[in-house]
Protein backbone atom coordinates (compact mmCIF):
# COMPACT_ATOMS: atom_id res chain seq x y z
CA UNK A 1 -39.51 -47.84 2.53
CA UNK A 2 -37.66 -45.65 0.10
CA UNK A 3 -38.47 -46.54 -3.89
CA UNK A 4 -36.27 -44.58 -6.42
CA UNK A 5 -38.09 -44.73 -9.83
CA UNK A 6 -35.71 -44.18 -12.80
CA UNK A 7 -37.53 -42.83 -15.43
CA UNK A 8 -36.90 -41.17 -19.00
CA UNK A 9 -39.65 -38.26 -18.98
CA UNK A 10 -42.90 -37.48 -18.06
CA UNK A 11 -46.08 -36.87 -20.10
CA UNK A 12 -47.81 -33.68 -20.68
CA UNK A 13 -50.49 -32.90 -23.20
CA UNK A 14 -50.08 -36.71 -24.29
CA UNK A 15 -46.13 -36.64 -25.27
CA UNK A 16 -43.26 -38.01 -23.54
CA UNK A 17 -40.89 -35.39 -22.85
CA UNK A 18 -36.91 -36.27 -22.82
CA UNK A 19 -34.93 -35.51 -19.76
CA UNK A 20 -31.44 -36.26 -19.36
CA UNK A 21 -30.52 -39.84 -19.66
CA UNK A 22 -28.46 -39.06 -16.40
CA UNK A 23 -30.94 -37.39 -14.46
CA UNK A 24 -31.32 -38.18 -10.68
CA UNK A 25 -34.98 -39.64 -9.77
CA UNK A 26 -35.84 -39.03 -6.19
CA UNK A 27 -39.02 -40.64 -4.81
CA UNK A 28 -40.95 -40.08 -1.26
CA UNK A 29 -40.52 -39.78 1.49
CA UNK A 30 -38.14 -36.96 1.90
CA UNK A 31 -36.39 -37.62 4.40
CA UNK A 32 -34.03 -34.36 6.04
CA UNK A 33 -30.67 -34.70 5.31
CA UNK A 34 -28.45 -35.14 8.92
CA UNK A 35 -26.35 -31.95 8.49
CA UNK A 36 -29.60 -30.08 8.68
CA UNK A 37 -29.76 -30.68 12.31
CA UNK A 38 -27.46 -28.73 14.58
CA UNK A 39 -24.73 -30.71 16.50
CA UNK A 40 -23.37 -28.80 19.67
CA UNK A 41 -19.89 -30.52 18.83
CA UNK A 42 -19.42 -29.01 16.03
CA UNK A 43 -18.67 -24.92 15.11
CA UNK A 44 -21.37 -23.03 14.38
CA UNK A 45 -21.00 -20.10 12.19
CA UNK A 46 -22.60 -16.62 12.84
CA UNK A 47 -26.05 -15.27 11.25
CA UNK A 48 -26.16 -11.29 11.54
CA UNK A 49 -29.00 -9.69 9.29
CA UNK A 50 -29.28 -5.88 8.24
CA UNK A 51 -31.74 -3.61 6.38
CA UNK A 52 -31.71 -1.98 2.97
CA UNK A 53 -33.84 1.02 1.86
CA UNK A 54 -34.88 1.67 -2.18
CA UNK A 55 -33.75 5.65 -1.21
CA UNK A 56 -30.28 4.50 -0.76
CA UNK A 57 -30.71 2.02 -4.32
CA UNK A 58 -29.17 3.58 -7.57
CA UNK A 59 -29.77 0.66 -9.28
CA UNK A 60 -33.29 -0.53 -8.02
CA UNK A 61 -35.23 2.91 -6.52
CA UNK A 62 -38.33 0.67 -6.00
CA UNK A 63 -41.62 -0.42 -7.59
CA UNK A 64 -44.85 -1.76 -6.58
CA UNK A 65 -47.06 -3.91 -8.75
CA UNK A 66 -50.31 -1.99 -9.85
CA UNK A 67 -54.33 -3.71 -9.70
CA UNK A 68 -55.87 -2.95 -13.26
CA UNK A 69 -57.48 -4.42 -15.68
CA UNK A 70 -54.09 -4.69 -17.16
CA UNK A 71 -52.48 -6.78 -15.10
CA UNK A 72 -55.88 -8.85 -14.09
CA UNK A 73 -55.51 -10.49 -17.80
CA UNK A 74 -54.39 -14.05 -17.39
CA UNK A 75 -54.47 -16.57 -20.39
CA UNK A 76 -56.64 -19.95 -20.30
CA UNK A 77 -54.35 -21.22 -18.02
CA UNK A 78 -53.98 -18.75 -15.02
CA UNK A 79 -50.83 -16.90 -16.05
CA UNK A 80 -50.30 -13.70 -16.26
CA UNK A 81 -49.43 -11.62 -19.12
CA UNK A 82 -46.85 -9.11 -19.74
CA UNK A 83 -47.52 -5.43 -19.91
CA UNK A 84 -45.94 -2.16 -20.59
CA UNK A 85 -44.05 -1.09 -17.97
CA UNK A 86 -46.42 1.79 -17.11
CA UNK A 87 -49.48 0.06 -17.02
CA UNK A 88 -48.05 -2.64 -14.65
CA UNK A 89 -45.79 -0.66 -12.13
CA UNK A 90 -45.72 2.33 -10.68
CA UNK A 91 -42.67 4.07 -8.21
CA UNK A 92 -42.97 2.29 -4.71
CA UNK A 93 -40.53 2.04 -1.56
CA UNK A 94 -39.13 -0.88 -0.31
CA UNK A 95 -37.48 -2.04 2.38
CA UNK A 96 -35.26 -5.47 2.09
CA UNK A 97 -33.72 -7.24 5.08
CA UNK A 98 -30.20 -9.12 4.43
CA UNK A 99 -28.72 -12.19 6.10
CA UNK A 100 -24.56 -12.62 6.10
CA UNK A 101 -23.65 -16.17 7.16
CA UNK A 102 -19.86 -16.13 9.02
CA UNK A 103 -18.66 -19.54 9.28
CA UNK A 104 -16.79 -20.06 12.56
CA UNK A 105 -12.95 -19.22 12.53
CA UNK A 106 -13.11 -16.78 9.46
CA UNK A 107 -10.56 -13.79 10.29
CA UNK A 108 -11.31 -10.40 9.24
CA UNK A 109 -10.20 -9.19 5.67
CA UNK A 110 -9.43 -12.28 4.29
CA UNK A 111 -10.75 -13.10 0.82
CA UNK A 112 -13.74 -15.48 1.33
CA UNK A 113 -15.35 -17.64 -1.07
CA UNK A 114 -19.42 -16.63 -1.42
CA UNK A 115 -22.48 -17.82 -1.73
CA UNK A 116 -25.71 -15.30 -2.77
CA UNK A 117 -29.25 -16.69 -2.20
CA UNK A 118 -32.26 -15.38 -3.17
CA UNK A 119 -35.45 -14.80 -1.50
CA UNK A 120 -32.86 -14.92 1.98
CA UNK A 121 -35.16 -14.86 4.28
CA UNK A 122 -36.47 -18.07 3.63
CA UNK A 123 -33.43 -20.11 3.10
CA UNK A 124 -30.86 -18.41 5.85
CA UNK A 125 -31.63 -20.72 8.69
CA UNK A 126 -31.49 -23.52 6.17
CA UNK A 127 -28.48 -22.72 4.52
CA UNK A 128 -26.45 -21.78 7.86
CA UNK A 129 -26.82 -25.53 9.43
CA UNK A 130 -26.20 -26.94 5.84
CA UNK A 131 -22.58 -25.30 6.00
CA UNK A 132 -22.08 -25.45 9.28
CA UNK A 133 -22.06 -29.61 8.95
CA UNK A 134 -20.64 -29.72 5.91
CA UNK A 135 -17.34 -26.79 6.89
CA UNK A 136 -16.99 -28.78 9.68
CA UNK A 137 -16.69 -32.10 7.78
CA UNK A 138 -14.19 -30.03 4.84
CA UNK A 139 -17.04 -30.58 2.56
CA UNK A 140 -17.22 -27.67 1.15
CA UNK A 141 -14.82 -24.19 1.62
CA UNK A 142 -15.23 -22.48 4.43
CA UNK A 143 -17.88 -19.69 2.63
CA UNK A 144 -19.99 -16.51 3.27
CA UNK A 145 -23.52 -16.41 2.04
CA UNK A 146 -25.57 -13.27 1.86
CA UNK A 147 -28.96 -14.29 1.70
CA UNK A 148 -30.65 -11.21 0.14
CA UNK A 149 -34.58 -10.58 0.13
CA UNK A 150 -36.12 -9.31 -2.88
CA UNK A 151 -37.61 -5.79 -2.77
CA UNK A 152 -41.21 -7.70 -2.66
CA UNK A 153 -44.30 -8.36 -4.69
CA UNK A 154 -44.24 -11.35 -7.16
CA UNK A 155 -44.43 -12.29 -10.69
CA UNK A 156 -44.83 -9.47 -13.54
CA UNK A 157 -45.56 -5.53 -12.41
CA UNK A 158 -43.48 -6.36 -8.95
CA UNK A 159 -39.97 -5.34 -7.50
CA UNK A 160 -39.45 -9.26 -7.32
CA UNK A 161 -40.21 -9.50 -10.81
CA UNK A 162 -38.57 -6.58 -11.83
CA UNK A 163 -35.06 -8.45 -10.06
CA UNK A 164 -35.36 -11.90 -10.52
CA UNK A 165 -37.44 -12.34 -13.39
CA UNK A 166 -35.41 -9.74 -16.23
CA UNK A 167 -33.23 -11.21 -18.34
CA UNK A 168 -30.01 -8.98 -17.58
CA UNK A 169 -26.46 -8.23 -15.43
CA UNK A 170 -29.11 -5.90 -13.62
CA UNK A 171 -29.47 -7.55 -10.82
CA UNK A 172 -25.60 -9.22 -10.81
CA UNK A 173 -24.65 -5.26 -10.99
CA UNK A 174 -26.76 -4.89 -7.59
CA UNK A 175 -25.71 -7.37 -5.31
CA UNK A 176 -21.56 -6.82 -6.85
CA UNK A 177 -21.99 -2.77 -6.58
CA UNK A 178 -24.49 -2.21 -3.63
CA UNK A 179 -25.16 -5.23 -1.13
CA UNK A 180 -21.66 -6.67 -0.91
CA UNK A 181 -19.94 -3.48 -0.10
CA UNK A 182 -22.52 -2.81 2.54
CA UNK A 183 -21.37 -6.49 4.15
CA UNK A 184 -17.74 -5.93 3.93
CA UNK A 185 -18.61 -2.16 5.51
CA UNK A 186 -20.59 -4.19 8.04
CA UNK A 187 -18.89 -7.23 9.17
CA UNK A 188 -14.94 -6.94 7.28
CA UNK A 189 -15.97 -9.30 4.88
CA UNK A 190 -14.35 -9.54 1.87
CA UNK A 191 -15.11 -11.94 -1.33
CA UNK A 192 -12.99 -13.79 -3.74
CA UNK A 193 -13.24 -12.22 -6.80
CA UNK A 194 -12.40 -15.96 -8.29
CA UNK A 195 -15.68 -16.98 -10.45
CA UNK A 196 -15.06 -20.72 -9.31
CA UNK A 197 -15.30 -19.28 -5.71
CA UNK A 198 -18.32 -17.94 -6.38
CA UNK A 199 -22.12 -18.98 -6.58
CA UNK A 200 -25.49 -18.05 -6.63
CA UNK A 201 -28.96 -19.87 -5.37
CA UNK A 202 -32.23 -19.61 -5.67
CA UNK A 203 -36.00 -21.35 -5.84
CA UNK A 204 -38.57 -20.44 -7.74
CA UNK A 205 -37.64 -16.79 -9.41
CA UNK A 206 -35.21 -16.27 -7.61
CA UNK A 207 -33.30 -19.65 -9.02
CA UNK A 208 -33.87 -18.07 -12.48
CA UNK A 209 -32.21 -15.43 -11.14
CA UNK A 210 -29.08 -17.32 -9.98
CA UNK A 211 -28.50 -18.56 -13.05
CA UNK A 212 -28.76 -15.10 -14.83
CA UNK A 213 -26.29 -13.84 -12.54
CA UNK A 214 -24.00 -16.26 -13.82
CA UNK A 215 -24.89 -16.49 -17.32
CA UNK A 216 -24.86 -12.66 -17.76
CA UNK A 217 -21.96 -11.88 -15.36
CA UNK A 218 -20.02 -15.02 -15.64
CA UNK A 219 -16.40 -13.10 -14.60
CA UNK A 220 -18.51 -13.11 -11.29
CA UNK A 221 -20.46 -16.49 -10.45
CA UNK A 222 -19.38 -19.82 -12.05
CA UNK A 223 -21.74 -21.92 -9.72
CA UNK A 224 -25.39 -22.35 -9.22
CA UNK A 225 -28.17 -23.80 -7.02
CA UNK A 226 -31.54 -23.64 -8.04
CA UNK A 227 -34.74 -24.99 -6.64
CA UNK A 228 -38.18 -25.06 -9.08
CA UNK A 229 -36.34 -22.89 -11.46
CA UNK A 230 -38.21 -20.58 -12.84
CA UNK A 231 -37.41 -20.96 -16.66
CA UNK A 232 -40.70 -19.62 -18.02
CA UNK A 233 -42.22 -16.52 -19.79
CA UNK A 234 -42.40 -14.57 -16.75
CA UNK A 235 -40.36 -11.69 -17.86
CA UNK A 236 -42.70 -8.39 -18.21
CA UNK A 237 -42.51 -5.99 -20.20
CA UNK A 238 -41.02 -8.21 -23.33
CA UNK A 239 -37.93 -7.53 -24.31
CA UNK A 240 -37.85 -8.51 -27.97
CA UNK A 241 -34.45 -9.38 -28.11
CA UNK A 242 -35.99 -12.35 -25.59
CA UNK A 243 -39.65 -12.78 -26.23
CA UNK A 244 -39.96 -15.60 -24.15
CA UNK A 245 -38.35 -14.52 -21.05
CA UNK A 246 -36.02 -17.16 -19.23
CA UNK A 247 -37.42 -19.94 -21.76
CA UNK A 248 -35.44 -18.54 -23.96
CA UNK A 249 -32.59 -20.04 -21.97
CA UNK A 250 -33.02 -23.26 -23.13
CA UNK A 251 -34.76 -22.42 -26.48
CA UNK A 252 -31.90 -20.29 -28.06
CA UNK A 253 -29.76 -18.54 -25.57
CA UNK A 254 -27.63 -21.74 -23.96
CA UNK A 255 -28.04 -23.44 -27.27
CA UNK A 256 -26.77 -21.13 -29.60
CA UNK A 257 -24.21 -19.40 -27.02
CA UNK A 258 -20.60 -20.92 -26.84
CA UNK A 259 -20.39 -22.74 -23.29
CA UNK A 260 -20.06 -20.47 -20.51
CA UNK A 261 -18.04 -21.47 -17.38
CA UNK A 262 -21.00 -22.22 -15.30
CA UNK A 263 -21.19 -25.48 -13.01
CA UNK A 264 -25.29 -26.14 -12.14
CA UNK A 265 -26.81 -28.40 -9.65
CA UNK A 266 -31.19 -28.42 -10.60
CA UNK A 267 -33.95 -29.76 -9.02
CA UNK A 268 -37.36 -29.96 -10.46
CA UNK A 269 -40.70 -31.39 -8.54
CA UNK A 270 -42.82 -33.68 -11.13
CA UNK A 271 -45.96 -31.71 -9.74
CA UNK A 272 -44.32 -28.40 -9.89
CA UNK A 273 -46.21 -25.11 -11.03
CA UNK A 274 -48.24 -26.01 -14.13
CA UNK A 275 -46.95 -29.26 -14.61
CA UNK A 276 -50.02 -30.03 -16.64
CA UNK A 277 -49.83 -27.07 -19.29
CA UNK A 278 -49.13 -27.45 -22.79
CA UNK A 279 -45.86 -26.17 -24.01
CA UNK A 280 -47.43 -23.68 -25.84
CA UNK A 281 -48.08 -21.76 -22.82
CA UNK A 282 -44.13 -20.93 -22.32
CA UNK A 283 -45.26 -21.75 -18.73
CA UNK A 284 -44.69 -25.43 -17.27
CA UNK A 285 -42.23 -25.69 -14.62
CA UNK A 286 -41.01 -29.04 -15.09
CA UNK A 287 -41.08 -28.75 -19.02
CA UNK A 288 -39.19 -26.03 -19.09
CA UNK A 289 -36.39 -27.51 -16.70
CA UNK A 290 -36.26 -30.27 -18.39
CA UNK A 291 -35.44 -28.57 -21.97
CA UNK A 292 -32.80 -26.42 -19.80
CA UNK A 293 -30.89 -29.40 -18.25
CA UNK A 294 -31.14 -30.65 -21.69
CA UNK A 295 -29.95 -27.75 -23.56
CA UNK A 296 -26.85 -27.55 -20.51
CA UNK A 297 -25.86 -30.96 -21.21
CA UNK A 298 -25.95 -31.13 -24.97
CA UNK A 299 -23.62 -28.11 -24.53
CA UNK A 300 -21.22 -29.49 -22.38
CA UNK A 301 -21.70 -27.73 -19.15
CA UNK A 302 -21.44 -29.28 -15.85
CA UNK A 303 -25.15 -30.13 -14.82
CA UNK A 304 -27.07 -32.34 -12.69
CA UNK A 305 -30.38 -32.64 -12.84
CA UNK A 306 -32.87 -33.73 -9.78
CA UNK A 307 -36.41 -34.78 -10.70
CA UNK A 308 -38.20 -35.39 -7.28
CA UNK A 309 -41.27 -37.42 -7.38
CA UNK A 310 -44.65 -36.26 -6.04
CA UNK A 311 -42.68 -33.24 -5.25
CA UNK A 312 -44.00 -29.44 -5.81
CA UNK A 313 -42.56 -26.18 -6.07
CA UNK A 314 -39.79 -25.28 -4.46
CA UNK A 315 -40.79 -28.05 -2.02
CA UNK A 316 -39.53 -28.26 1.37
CA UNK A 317 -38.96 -31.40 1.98
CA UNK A 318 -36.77 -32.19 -1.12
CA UNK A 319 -34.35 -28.98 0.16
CA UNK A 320 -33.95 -30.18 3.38
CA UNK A 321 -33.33 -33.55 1.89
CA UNK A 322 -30.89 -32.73 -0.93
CA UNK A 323 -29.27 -29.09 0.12
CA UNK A 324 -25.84 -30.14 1.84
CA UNK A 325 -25.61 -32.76 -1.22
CA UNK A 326 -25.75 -29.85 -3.51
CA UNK A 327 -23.50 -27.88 -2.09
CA UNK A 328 -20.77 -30.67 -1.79
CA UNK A 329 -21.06 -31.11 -5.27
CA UNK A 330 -20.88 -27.83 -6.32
CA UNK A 331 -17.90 -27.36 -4.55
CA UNK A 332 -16.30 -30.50 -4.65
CA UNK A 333 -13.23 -29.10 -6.11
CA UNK A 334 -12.22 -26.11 -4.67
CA UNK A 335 -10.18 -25.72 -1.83
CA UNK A 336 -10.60 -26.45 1.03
């Protein structure tokens, strides 16, 4: 039996927290969604995957996260701290695999509508069947994703970090200037340069970073997906211009920013990372979505917000549950 509790907010550290009064309360079990299966009556796009080295990067030549007493500091509550730059990370190679998604029928050279996901690896086989079902229904635009994988390592000190974590077009600059020629080189793929035709997804970090793609580089992404977002002081070293890292998304940057032509679907688990942190910490995962689906909608953007109960970070079962629903409404006006 499936209960849907409709709540208000949660409590942490003894105070009800506001979410948005429209906010969309899921409740176990999670149940996959049925365009996550494969149908054999139905097109199936193609997956083709290829391999990018930090010696051919201009933009991202590759750290790795150092072990020191440095970066062993954590505060009372297990997170780490920033650090200089050069007491965190030091030069390191990489090596990043990349999945393009073809749906079925696209011809050669013609301008595509795209999709970028994070962390690819773990979302291409996902995110294939979810289009698959929903192109063959016309839910969505026939689309290209490149599902790129992060240069590795996690958190502060790490290439991962160093990508999705920064508050900048940095990473925007990559994927535009480096990975997407490399797929039209590869496969004759080429991308609407249309903003509304474009969008970016993530979990975890790597949803942070879909948003910063779009909020930094909006002439190039004016859609996101993101999973567990990853709206907290994780940014290292501090840039004092943002002290707070990606919580100062919803602190000061969305709130005292004119609206931005950005369209985001958001998902938070209630038992997400650090759910039980005080705010002071800069660090709780569904605190700090809240206050950004807040700070969206008191700006005027166009936001839903998914608060899945039980759920944890950048749970499974809720993406395999709520990812073609996502997409179709993300897309729900474009053409088709």
């Amino acid at each position: 039996m499936r209960i849907v509790v409709l709540i208000t907010g949660c409590l942490i550290a003894g105070q009800a927290l506001a979410q948005p009064p429209d906010a969309v309360h899921l409740a176990p079990p999670y149940v996959d969604a049925p365009e996550m299966s494969a149908r054999p009556d139905q097109p199936h796009g193609a997956l083709h995957s290829f391999i990018m080295n930090s010696a051919d990067s201009r933009i991202y030549p590759g750290v790795r996260q150092l072990d020191n007493e440095v970066t062993r500091r954590r505060d009372a509550y297990g997170n780490r701290l920033a650090a200089p730059a050069e007491r965190q990370s030091a030069p390191g190679p990489y090596r990043r695999e990349v999945f393009v998604y073809i749906p079925a029928g696209y011809q050669p050279g013609v301008e595509a509508p795209l999709m970028v996901v994070q962390d690819g690896r773990d979302y291409a086989a996902r995110v294939a069947a979810a289009l698959d079902g929903l192109i063959a229904e016309r839910r969505v635009p026939p689309m290209v994703a490149v599902m790129i994988q992060s240069g590795g390592g996690d958190a502060q000190g790490s290439e991962r970090g160093l990508e999705y974590d920064t508050l900048s077009g940095r990473y925007a600059e990559f994927v535009e200037h480096e990975v997407l020629p490399q797929v039209t080189r590869l496969f004759g793929v080429r991308f609407t340069r249309d903003p509304a035709g474009r969008a970016a997804m993530g979990g975890s970090s790597g949803a942070a970073a879909a948003f910063t793609m779009a909020w930094f580089r909006p002439q190039w992404y004016g859609k996101v997906l993101a999973y567990s977002g990853t709206f907290v002081n994780q940014a290292s070293p501090v840039d004092p211009t943002k002290p707070e890292g990606a919580w100062d998304y919803p602190a000061h940057l969305v709130p005292e920013n004119p609206p931005k032509p950005i369209r985001i679907w958001m998902e938070v688990g209630e038992h997400d990372l650090h759910w039980q942190d005080p705010e002071s910490t800069f660090h709780n995962w569904p605190l700090a979505n809240d206050k950004m689906a807040v700070a969206l909608q008191r700006k005027g953007y166009d936001v839903r917000y998914v608060v899945a109960k039980g759920a944890e970070h950048v749970d499974g079962g809720v993406i395999a549950q709520t990812l073609p629903d996502a997409l179709e409404w993300l897309w729900r006006d474009y053409p088709r």
